[in-house]
C-alpha atoms as a PDB file:
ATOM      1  CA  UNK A   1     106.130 104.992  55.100  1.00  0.00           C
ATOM      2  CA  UNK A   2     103.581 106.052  57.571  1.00  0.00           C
ATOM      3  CA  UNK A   3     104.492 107.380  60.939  1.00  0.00           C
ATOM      4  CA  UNK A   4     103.149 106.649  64.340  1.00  0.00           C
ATOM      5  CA  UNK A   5     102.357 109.143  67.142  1.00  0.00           C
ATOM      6  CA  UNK A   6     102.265 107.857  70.569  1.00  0.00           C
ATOM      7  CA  UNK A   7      99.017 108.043  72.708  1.00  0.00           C
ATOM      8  CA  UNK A   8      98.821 110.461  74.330  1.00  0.00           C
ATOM      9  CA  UNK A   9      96.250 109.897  76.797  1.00  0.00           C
ATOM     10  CA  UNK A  10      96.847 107.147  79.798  1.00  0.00           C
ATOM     11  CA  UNK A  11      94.379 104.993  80.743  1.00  0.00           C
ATOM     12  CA  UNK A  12      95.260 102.658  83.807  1.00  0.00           C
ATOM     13  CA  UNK A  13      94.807  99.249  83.497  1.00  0.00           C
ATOM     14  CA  UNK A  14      93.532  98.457  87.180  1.00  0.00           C
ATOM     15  CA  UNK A  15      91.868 101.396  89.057  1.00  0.00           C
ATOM     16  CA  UNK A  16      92.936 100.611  92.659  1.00  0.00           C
ATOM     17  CA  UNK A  17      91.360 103.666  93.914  1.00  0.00           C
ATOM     18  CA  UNK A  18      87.862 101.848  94.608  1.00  0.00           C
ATOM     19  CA  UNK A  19      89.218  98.887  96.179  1.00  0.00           C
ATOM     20  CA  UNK A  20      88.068  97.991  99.312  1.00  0.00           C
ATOM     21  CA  UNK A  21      91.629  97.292 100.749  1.00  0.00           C
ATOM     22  CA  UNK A  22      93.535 100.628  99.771  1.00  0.00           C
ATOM     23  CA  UNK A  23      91.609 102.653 102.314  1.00  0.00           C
ATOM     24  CA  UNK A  24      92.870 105.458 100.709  1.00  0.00           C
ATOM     25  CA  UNK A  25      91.953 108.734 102.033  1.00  0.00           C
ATOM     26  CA  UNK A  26      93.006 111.391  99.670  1.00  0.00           C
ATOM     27  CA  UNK A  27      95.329 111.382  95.966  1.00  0.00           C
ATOM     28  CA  UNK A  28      97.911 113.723  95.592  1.00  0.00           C
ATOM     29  CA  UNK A  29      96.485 115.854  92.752  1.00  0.00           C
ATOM     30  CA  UNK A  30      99.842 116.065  90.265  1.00  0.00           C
ATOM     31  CA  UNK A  31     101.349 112.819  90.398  1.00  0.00           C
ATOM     32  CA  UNK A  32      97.869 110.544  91.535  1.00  0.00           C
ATOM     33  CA  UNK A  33      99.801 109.067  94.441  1.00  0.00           C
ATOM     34  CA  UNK A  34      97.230 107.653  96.803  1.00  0.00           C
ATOM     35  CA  UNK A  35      97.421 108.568 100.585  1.00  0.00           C
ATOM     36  CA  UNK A  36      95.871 105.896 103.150  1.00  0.00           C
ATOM     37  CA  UNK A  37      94.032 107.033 105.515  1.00  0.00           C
ATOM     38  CA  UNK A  38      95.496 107.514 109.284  1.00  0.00           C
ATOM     39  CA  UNK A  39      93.530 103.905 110.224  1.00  0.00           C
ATOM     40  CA  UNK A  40      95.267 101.809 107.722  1.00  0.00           C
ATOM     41  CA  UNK A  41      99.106 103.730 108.322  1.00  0.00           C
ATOM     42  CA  UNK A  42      98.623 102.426 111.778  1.00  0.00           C
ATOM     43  CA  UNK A  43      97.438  99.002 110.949  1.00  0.00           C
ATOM     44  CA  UNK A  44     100.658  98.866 108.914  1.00  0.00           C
ATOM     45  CA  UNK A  45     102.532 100.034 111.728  1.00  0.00           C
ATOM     46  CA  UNK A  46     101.439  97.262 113.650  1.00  0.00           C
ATOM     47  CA  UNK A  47     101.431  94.691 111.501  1.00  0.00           C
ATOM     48  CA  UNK A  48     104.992  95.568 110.468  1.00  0.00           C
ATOM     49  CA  UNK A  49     105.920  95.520 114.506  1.00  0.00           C
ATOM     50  CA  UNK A  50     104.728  92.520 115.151  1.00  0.00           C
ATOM     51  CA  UNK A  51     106.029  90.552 111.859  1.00  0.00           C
ATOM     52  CA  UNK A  52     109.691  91.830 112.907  1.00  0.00           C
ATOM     53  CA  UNK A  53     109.260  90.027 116.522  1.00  0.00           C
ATOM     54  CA  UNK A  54     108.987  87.109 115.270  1.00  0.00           C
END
């Protein structure tokens, strides 16, 4: 009976970090978490405001 390892290398299967919508300005460098940049967190901001008015 053979055994299995895991891999052990990850390989996403989407890169997000390219797309044109993430606007992301740095990645944390342990866990890859990507930061926006200060432009899109107050896009978000707004659009959030504005949805909740509604």
């Amino acid at each position: 009976m053979k055994k299995y390892k895991r891999q052990e290398s990850y390989q996403p299967i989407e890169n997000h970090e390219t797309a044109a919508w993430a606007d992301i300005d740095k990645t944390m460098p342990e866990s890859k978490v990507p930061i926006p940049s200060q432009r899109a967190v107050v896009e978000a901001k707004e659009w959030v405001e504005d949805e909740n008015q509604k």
